[in-house]
N, C-alpha and C. Protein backbone atom coordinates (compact mmCIF):
# COMPACT_ATOMS: atom_id res chain seq x y z
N UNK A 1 -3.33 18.46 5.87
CA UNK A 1 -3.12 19.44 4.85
C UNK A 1 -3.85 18.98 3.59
N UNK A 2 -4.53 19.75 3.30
CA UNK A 2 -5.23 19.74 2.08
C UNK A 2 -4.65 20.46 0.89
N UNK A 3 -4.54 19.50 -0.40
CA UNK A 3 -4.17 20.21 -1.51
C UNK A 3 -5.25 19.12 -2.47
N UNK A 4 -4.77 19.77 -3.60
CA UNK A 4 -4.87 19.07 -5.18
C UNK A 4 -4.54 18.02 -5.02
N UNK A 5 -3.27 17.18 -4.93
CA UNK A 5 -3.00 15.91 -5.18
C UNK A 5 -3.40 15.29 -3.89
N UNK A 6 -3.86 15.54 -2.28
CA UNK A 6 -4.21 15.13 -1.57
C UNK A 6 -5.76 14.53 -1.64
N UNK A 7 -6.05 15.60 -2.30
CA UNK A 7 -7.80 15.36 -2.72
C UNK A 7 -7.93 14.16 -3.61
N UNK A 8 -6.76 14.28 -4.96
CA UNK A 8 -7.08 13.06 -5.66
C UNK A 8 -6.38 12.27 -5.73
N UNK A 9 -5.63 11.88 -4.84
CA UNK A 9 -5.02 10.59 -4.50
C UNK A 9 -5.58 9.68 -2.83
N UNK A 10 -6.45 10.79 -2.59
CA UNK A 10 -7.31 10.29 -1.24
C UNK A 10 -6.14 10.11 0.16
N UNK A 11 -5.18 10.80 0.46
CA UNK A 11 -3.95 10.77 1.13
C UNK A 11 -4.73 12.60 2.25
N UNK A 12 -3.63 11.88 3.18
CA UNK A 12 -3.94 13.11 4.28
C UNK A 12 -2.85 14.03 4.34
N UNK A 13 -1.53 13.96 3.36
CA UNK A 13 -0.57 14.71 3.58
C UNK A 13 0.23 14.27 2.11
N UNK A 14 0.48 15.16 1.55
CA UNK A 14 1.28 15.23 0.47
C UNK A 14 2.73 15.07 0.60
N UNK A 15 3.08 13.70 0.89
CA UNK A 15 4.23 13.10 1.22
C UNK A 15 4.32 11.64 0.53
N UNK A 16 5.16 11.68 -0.32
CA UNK A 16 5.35 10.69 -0.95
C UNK A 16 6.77 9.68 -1.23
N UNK A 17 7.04 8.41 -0.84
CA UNK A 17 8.10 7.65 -0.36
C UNK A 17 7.50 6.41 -1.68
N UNK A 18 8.76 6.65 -2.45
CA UNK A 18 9.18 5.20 -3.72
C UNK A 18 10.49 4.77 -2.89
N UNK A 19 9.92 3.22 -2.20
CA UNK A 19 10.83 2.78 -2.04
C UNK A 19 10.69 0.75 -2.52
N UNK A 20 11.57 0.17 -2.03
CA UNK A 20 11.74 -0.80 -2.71
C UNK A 20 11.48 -1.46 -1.28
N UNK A 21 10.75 -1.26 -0.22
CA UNK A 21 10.97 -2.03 1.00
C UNK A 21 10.07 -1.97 1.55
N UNK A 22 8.87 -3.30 1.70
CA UNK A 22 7.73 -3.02 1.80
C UNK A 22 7.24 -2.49 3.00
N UNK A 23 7.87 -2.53 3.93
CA UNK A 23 7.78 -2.22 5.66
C UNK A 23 7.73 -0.17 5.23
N UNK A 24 8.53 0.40 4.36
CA UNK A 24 8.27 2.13 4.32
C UNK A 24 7.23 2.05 3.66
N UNK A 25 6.76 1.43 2.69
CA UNK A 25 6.16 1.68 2.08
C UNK A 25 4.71 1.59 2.39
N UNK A 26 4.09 0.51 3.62
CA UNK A 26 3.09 0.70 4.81
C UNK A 26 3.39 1.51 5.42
N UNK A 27 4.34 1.71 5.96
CA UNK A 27 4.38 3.10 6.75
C UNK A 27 4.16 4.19 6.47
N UNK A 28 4.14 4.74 5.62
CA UNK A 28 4.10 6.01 5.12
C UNK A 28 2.71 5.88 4.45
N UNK A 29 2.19 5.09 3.69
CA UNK A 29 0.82 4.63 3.86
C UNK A 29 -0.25 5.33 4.98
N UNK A 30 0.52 3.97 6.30
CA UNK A 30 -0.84 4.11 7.19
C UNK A 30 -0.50 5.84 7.73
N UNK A 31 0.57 6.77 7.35
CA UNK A 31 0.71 8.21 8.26
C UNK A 31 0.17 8.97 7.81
N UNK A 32 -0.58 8.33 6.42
CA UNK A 32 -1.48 9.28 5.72
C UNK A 32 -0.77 10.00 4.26
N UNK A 33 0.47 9.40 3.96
CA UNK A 33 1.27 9.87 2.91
C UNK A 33 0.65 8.49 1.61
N UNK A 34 2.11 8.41 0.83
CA UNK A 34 1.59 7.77 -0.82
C UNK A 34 2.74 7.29 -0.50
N UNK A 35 2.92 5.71 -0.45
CA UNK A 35 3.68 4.82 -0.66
C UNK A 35 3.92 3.80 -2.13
N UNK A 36 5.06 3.99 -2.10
CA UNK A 36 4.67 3.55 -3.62
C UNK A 36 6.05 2.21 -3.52
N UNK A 37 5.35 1.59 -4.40
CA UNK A 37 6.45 0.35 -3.78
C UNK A 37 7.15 -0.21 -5.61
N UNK A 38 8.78 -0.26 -5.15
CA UNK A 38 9.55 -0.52 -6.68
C UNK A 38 9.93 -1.47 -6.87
N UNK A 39 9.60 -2.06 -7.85
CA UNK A 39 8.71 -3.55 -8.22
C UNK A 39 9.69 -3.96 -9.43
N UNK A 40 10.34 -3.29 -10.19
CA UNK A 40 11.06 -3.40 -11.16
C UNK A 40 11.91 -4.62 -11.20
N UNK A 41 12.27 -5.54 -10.18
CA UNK A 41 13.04 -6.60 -9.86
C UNK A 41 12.30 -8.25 -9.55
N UNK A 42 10.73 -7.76 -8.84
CA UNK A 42 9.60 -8.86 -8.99
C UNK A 42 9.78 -9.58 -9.73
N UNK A 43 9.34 -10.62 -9.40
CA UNK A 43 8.82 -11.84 -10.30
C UNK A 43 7.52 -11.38 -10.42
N UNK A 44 6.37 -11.98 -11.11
CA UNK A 44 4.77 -12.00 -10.97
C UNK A 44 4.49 -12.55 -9.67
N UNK A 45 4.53 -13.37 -9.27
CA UNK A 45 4.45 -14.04 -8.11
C UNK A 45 5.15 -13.70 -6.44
N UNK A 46 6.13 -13.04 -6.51
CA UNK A 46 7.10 -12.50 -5.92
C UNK A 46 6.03 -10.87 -5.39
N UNK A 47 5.50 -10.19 -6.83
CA UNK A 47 5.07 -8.63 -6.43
C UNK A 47 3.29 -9.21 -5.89
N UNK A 48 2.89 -10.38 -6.30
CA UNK A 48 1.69 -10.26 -5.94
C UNK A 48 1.50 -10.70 -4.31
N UNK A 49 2.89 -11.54 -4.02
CA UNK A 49 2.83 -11.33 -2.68
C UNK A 49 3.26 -10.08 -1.76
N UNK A 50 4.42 -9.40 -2.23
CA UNK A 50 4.22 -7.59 -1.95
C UNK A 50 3.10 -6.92 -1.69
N UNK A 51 2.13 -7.21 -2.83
CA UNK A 51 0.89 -6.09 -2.67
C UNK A 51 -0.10 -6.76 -1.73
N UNK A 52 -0.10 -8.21 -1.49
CA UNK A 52 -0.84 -8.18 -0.43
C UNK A 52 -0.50 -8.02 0.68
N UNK A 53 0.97 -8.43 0.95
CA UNK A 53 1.19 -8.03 2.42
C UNK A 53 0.78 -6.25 2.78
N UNK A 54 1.49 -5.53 1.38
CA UNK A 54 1.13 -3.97 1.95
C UNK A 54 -0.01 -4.10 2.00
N UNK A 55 -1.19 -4.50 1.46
CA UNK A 55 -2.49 -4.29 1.39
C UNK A 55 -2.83 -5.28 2.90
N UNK A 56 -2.18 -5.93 3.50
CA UNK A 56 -2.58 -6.32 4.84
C UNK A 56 -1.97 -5.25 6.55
N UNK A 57 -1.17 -4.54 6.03
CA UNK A 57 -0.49 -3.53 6.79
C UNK A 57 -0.66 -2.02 6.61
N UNK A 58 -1.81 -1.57 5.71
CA UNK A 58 -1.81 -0.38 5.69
C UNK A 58 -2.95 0.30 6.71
N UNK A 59 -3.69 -0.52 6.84
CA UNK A 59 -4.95 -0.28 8.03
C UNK A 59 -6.53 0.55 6.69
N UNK A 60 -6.28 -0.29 5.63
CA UNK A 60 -7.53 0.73 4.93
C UNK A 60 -7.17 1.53 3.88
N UNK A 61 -5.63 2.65 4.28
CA UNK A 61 -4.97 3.49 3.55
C UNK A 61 -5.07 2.97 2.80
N UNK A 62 -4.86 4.14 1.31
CA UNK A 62 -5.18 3.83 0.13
C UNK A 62 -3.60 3.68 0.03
C-alpha cells in the first residue's frame, strides 16, 4: 500500500508499533511497517546497544 507517509518514511505499509521491546520493534520493521523503539528509560550505553541489535535484525528495513 502506497501512501504519503509510506513514500516518506520508505516503509511498505503504513503500520506503525512504539514499543519498548526490541524483538516488536524488528518485527514490524522487517514486515515492512515503522518500528519505533521507547528509549525513555536507556542509559547512553544501554540504547546504543538497542539500536544496534535492531539495526542487526531488521534485514536492511529502514
Amino acid at each position: 500500500m502506497r501512501t504519503a507517509v509510506t513514500e516518506l518514511l520508505g516503509i511498505e505499509l503504513p503500520i506503525f508499533a512504539f514499543s519498548h521491546c526490541r524483538d516488536v520493534v524488528a518485527a514490524v520493521s522487517r514486515a515492512g511497517g515503522f518500528g519505533c523503539l521507547g528509549c525513555g528509560y536507556f542509559t547512553k550505553e544501554q540504547l546504543e546497544e538497542e539500536l544496534r541489535w535492531i539495526d542487526d535484525h531488521v534485514d536492511g528495513k529502514p
